[in-house]
C-alpha atoms as a PDB file:
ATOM      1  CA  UNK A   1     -42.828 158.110  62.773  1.00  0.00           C
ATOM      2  CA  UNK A   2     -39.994 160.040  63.407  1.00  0.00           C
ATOM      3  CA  UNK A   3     -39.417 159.524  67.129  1.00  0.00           C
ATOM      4  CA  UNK A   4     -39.682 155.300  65.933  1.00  0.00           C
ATOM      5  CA  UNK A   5     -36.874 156.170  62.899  1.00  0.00           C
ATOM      6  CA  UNK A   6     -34.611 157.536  65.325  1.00  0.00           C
ATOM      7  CA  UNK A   7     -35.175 154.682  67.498  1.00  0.00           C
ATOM      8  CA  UNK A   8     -34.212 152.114  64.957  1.00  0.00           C
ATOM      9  CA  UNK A   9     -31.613 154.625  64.404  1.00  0.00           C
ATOM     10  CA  UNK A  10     -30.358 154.201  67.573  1.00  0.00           C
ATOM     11  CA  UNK A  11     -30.468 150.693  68.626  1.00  0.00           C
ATOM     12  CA  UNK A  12     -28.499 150.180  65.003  1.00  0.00           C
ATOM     13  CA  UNK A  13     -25.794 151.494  66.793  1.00  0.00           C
ATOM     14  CA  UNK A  14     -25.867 149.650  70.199  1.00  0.00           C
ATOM     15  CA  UNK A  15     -26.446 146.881  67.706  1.00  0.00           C
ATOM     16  CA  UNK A  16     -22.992 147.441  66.135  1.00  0.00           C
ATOM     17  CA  UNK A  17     -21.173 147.969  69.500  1.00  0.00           C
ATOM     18  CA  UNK A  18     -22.331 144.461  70.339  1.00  0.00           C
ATOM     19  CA  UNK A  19     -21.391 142.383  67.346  1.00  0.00           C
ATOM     20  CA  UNK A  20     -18.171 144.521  66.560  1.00  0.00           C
ATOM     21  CA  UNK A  21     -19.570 145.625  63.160  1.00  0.00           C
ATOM     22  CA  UNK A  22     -18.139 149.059  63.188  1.00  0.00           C
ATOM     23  CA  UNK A  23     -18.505 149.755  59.490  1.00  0.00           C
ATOM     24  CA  UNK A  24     -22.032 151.507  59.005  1.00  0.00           C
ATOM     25  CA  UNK A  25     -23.130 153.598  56.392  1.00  0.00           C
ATOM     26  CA  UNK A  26     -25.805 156.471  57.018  1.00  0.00           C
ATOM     27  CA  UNK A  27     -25.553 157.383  53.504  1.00  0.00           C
ATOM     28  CA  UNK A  28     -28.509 155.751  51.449  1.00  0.00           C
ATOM     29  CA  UNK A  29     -31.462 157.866  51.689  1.00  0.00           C
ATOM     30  CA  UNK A  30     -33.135 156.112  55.067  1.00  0.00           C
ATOM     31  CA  UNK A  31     -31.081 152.877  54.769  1.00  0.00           C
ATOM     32  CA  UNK A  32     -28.150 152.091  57.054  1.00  0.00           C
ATOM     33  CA  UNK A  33     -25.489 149.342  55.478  1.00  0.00           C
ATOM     34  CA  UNK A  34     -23.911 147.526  58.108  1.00  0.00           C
ATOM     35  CA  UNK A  35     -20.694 145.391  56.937  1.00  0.00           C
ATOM     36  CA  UNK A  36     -21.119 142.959  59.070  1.00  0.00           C
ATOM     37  CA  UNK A  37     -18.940 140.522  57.311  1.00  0.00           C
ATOM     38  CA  UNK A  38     -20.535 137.251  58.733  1.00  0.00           C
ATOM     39  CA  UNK A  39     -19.983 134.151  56.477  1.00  0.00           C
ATOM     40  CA  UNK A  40     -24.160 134.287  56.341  1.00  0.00           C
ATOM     41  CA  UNK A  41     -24.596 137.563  57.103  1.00  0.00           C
ATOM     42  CA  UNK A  42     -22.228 139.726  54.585  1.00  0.00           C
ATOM     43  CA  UNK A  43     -24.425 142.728  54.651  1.00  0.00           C
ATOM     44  CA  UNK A  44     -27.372 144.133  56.530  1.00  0.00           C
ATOM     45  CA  UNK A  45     -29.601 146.659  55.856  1.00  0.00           C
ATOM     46  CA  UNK A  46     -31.727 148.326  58.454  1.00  0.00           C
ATOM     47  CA  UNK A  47     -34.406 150.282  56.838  1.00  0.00           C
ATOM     48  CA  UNK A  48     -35.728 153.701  58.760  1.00  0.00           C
ATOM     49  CA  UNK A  49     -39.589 154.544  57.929  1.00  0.00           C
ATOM     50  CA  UNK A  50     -40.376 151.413  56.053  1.00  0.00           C
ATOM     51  CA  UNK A  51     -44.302 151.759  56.781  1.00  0.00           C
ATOM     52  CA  UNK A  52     -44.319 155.459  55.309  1.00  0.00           C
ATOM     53  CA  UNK A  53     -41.424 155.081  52.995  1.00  0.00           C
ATOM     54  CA  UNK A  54     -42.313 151.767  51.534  1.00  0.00           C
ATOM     55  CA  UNK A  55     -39.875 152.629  48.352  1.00  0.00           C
ATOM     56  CA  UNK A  56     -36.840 152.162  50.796  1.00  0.00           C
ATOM     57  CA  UNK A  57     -37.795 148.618  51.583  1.00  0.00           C
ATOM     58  CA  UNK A  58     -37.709 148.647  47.658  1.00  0.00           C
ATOM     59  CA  UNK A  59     -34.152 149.866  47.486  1.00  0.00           C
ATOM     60  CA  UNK A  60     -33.304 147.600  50.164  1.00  0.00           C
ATOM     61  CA  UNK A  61     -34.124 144.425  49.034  1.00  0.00           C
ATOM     62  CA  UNK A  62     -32.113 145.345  45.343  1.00  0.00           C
ATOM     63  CA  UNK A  63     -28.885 145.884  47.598  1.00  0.00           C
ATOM     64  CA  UNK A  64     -29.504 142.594  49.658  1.00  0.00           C
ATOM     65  CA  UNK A  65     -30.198 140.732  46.195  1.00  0.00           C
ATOM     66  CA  UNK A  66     -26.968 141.877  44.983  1.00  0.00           C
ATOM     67  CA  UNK A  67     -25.052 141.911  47.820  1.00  0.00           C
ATOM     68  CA  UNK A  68     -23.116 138.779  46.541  1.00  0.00           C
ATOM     69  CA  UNK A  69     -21.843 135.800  48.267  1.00  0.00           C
ATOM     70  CA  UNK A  70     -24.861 133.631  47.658  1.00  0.00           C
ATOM     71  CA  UNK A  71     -27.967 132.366  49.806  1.00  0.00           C
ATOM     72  CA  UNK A  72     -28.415 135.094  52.715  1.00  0.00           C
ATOM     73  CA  UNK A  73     -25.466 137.221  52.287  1.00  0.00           C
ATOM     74  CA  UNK A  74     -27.740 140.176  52.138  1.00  0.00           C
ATOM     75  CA  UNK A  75     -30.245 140.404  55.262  1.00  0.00           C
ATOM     76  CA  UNK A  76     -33.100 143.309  55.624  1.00  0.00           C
ATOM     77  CA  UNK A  77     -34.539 144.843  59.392  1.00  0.00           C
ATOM     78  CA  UNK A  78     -37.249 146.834  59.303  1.00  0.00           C
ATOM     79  CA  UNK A  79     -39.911 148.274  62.444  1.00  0.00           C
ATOM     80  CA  UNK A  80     -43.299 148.201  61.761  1.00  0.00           C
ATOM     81  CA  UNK A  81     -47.231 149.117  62.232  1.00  0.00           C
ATOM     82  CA  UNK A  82     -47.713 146.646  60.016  1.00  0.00           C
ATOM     83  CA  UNK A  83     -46.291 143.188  59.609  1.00  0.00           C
ATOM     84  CA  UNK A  84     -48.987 141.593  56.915  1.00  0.00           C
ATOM     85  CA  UNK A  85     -48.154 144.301  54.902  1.00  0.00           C
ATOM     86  CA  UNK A  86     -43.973 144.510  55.015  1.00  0.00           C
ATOM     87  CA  UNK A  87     -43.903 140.756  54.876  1.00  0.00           C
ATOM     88  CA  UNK A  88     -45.602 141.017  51.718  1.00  0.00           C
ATOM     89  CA  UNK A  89     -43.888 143.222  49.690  1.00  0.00           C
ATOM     90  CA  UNK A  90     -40.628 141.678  51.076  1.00  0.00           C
ATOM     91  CA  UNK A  91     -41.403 138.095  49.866  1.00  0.00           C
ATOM     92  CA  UNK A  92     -42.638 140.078  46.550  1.00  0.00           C
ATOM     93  CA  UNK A  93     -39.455 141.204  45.976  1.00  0.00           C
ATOM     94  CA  UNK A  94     -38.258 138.131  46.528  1.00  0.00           C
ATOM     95  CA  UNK A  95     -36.816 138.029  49.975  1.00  0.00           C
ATOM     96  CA  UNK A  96     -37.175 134.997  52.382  1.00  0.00           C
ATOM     97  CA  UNK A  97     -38.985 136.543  55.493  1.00  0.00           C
ATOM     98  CA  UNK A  98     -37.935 135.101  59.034  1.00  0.00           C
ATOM     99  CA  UNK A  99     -41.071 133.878  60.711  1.00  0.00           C
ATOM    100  CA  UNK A 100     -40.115 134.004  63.679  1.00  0.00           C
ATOM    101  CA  UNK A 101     -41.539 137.467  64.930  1.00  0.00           C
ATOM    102  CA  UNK A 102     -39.428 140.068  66.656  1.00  0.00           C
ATOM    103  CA  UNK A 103     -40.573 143.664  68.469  1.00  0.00           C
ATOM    104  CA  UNK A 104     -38.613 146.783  68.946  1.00  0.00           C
ATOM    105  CA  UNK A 105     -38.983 147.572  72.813  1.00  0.00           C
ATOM    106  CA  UNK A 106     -37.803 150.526  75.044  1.00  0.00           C
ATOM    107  CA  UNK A 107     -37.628 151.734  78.579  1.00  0.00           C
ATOM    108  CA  UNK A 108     -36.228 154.523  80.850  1.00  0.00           C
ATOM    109  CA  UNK A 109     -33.770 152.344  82.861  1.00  0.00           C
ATOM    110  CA  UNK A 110     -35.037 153.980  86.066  1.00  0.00           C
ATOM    111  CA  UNK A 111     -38.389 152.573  85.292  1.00  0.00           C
ATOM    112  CA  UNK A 112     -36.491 148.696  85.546  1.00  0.00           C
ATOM    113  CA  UNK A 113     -36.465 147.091  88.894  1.00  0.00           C
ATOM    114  CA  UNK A 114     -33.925 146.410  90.639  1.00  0.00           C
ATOM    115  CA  UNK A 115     -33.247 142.467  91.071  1.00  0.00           C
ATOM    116  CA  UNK A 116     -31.024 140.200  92.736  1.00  0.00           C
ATOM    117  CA  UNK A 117     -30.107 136.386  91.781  1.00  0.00           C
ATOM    118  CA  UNK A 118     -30.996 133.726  93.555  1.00  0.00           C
ATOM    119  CA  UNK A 119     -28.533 133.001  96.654  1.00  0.00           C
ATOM    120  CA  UNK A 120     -27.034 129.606  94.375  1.00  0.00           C
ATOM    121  CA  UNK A 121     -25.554 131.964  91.727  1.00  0.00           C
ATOM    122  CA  UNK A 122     -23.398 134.619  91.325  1.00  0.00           C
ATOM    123  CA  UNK A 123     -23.467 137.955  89.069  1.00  0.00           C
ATOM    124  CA  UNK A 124     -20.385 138.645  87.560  1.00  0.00           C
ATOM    125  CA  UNK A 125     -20.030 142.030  85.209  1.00  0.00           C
ATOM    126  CA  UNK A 126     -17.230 143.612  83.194  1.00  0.00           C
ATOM    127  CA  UNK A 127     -16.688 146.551  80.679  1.00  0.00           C
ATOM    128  CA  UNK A 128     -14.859 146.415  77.932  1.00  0.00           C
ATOM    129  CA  UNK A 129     -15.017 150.145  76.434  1.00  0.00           C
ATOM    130  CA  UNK A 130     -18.531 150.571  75.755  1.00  0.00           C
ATOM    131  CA  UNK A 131     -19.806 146.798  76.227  1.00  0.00           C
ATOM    132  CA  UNK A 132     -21.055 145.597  79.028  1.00  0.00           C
ATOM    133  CA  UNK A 133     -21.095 141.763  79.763  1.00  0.00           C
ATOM    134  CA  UNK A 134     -23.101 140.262  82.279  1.00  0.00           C
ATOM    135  CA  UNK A 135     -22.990 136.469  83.431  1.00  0.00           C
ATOM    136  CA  UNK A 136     -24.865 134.138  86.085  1.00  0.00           C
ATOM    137  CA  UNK A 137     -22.513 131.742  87.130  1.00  0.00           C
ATOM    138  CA  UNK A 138     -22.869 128.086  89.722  1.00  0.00           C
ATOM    139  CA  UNK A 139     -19.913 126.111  90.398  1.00  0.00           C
ATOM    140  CA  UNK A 140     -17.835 128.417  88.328  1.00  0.00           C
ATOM    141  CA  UNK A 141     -19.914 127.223  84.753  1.00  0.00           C
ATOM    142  CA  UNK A 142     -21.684 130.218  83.074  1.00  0.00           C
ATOM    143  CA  UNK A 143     -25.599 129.648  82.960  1.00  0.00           C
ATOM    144  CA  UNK A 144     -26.936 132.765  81.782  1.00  0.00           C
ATOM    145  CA  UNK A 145     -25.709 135.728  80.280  1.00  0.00           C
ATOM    146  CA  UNK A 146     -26.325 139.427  78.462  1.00  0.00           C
ATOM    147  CA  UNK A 147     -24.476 141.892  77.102  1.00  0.00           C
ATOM    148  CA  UNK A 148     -25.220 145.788  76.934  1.00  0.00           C
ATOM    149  CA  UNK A 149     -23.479 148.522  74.729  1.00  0.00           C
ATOM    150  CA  UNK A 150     -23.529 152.047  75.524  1.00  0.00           C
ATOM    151  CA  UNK A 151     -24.101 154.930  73.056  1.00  0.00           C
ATOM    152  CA  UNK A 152     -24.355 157.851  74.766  1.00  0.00           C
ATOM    153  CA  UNK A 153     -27.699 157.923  76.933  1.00  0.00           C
ATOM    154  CA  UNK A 154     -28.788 154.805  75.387  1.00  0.00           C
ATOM    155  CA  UNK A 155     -28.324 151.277  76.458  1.00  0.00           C
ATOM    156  CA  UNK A 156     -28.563 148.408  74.063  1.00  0.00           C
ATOM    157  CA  UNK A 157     -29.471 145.159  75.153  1.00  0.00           C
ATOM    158  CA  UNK A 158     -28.288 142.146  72.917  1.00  0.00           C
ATOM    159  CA  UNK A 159     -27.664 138.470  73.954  1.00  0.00           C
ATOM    160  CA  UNK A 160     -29.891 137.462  76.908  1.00  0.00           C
ATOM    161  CA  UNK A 161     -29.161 133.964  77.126  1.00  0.00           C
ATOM    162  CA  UNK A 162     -30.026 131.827  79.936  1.00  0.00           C
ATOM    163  CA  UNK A 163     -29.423 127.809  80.161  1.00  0.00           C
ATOM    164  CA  UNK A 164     -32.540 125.890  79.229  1.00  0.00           C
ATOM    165  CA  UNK A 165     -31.910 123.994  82.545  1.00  0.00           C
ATOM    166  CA  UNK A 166     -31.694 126.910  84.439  1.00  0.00           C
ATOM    167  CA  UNK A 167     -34.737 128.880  83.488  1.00  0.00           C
ATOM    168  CA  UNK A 168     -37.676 129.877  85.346  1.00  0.00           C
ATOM    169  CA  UNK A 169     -35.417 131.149  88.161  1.00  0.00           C
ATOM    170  CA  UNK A 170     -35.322 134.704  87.786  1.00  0.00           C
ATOM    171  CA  UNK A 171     -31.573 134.620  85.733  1.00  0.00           C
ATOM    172  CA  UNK A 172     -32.502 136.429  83.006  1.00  0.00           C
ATOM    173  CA  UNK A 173     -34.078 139.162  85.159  1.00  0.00           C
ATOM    174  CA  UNK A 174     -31.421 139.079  87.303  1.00  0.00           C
ATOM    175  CA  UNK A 175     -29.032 139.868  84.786  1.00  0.00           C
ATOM    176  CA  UNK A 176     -30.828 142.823  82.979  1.00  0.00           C
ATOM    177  CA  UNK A 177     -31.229 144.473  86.393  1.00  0.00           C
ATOM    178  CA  UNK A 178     -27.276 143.921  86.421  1.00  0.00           C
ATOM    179  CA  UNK A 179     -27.021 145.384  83.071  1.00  0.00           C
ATOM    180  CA  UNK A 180     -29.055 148.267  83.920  1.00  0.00           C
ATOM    181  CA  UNK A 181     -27.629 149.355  86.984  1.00  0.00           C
ATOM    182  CA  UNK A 182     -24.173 148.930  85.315  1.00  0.00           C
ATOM    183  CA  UNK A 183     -25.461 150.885  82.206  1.00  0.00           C
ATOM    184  CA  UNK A 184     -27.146 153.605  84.194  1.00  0.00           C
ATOM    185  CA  UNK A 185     -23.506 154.315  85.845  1.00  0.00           C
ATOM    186  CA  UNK A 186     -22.502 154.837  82.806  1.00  0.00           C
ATOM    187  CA  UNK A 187     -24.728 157.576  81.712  1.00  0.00           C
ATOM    188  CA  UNK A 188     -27.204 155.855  80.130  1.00  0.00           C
ATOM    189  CA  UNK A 189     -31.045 156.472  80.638  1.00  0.00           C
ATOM    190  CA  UNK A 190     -32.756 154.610  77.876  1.00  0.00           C
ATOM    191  CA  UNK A 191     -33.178 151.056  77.270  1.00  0.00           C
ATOM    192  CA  UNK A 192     -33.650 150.065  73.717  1.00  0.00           C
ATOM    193  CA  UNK A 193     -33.492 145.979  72.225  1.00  0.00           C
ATOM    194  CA  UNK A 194     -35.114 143.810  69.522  1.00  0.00           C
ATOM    195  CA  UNK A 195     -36.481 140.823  71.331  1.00  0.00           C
ATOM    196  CA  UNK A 196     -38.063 137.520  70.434  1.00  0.00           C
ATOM    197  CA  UNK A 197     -41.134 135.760  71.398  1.00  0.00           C
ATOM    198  CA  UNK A 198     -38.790 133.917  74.291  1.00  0.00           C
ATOM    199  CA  UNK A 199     -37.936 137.698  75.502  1.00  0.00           C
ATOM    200  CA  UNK A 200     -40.821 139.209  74.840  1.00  0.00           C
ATOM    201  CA  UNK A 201     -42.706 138.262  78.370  1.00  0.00           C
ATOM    202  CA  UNK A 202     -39.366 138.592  80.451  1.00  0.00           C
ATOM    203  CA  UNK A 203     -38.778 142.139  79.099  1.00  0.00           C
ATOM    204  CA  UNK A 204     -42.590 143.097  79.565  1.00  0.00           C
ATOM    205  CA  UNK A 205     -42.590 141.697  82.927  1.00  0.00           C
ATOM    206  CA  UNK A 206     -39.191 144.521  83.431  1.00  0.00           C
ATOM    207  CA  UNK A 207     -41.048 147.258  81.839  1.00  0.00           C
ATOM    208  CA  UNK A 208     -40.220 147.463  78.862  1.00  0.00           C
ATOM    209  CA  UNK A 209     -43.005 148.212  76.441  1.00  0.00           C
ATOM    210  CA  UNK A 210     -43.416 147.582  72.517  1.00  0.00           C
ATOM    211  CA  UNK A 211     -42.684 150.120  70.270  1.00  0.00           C
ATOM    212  CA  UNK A 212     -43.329 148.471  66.988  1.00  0.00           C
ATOM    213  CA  UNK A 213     -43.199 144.955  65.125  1.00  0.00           C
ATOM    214  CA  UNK A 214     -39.706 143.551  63.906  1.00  0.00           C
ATOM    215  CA  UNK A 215     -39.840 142.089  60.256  1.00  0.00           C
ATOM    216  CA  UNK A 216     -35.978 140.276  59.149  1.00  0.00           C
ATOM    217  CA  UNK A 217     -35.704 138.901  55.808  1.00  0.00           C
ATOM    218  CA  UNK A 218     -32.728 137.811  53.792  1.00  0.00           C
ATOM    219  CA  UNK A 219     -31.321 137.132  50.162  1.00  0.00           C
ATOM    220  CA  UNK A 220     -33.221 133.467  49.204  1.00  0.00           C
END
């Protein structure tokens, strides 16, 4: 459970890089407060160990209740073993539990493939500090695009969009193996991101494997 908390650990602060929320606290016994300021998203507290530590999910949801600023101000992310369970004793406490499901995935970047996009579009990437941006492009009009911040030997994948009209042709593949290979000039050598069920089978078809389930709830 360790290796998973330092994980969540971790992509908590490729997480940041991305958004621009650069004031964390790592001072609440297992619970890291992330200002992200968002009009619904004040506050967000990513919980380390929830499954053996189920008194921090405890603690969490009293900060998110109070966090202030009304209806979802205060959001929770926790990695589990066992969804049924967290989503119960989140709702208990009186959280409202995203149903959409989420999972924590990883790689070693040399494990991802190399790709290359599809002769109509171009690939088009820039760094700005520790963010990487990636973006398909035809006819000059962006059609999918990703964004990857690096933390020391870890890469952070957030933002894989691709155009509903332009899916199914190997874009959003294209650009992680952009991403990567960018990344892995950079240092990095692990690949860590929270994806959805949309990402899930592009990222497993990559490599990446699941490391645990995602649970997100918020102040009701």
């Amino acid at each position: 459970m360790r290796d998973r908390e330092e994980l969540v650990r971790r992509w908590q602060a490729g997480w940041s890089v991305s958004r621009g929320w650069t004031k964390v606290d790592d001072d609440n016994d297992g619970i890291l407060t992330v200002r992200a300021g968002e009009d619904n998203r004040a506050m967000e507290y990513v919980v380390l160990d929830a499954d053996d530590k189920p008194e921090r999910v405890e603690r969490a949801a009293e900060l998110a209740l109070n966090a202030g600023g009304g209806r979802g101000a205060g959001w929770i992310t926790l990695a589990t073993d066992d969804r049924e369970a967290r989503v119960e004793q989140l709702e208990d406490l009186g959280l409202e539990v995203q149903r959409e499901q989420d999972w924590l995935m990883t790689i070693q970047l040399s494990e991802q493939p190399a790709l290359t996009v599809n002769e109509r579009y171009t690939l088009h990437s820039e760094v700005e500090s520790d963010l990487i941006i990636t973006r398909a492009t035809l006819h000059g009009g962006v059609v999918s695009s990703g964004r990857m911040a690096v933390v020391g030997e870890d890469a952070v994948a957030d933002r894989i969009e691709t155009d509903p009209a332009h899916r199914r042709r190997g874009l959003g593949s294209a650009v992680m193996a952009s991403l990567v290979e960018t990344a892995a000039g950079q240092g990095a050598k692990r690949g860590i991101l929270i994806a959805s069920i949309d990402g899930l089978r592009l990222y497993r078809s990559l490599g990446w494997k699941v490391v645990a389930d995602i649970v997100i709830a918020r102040s009701a």
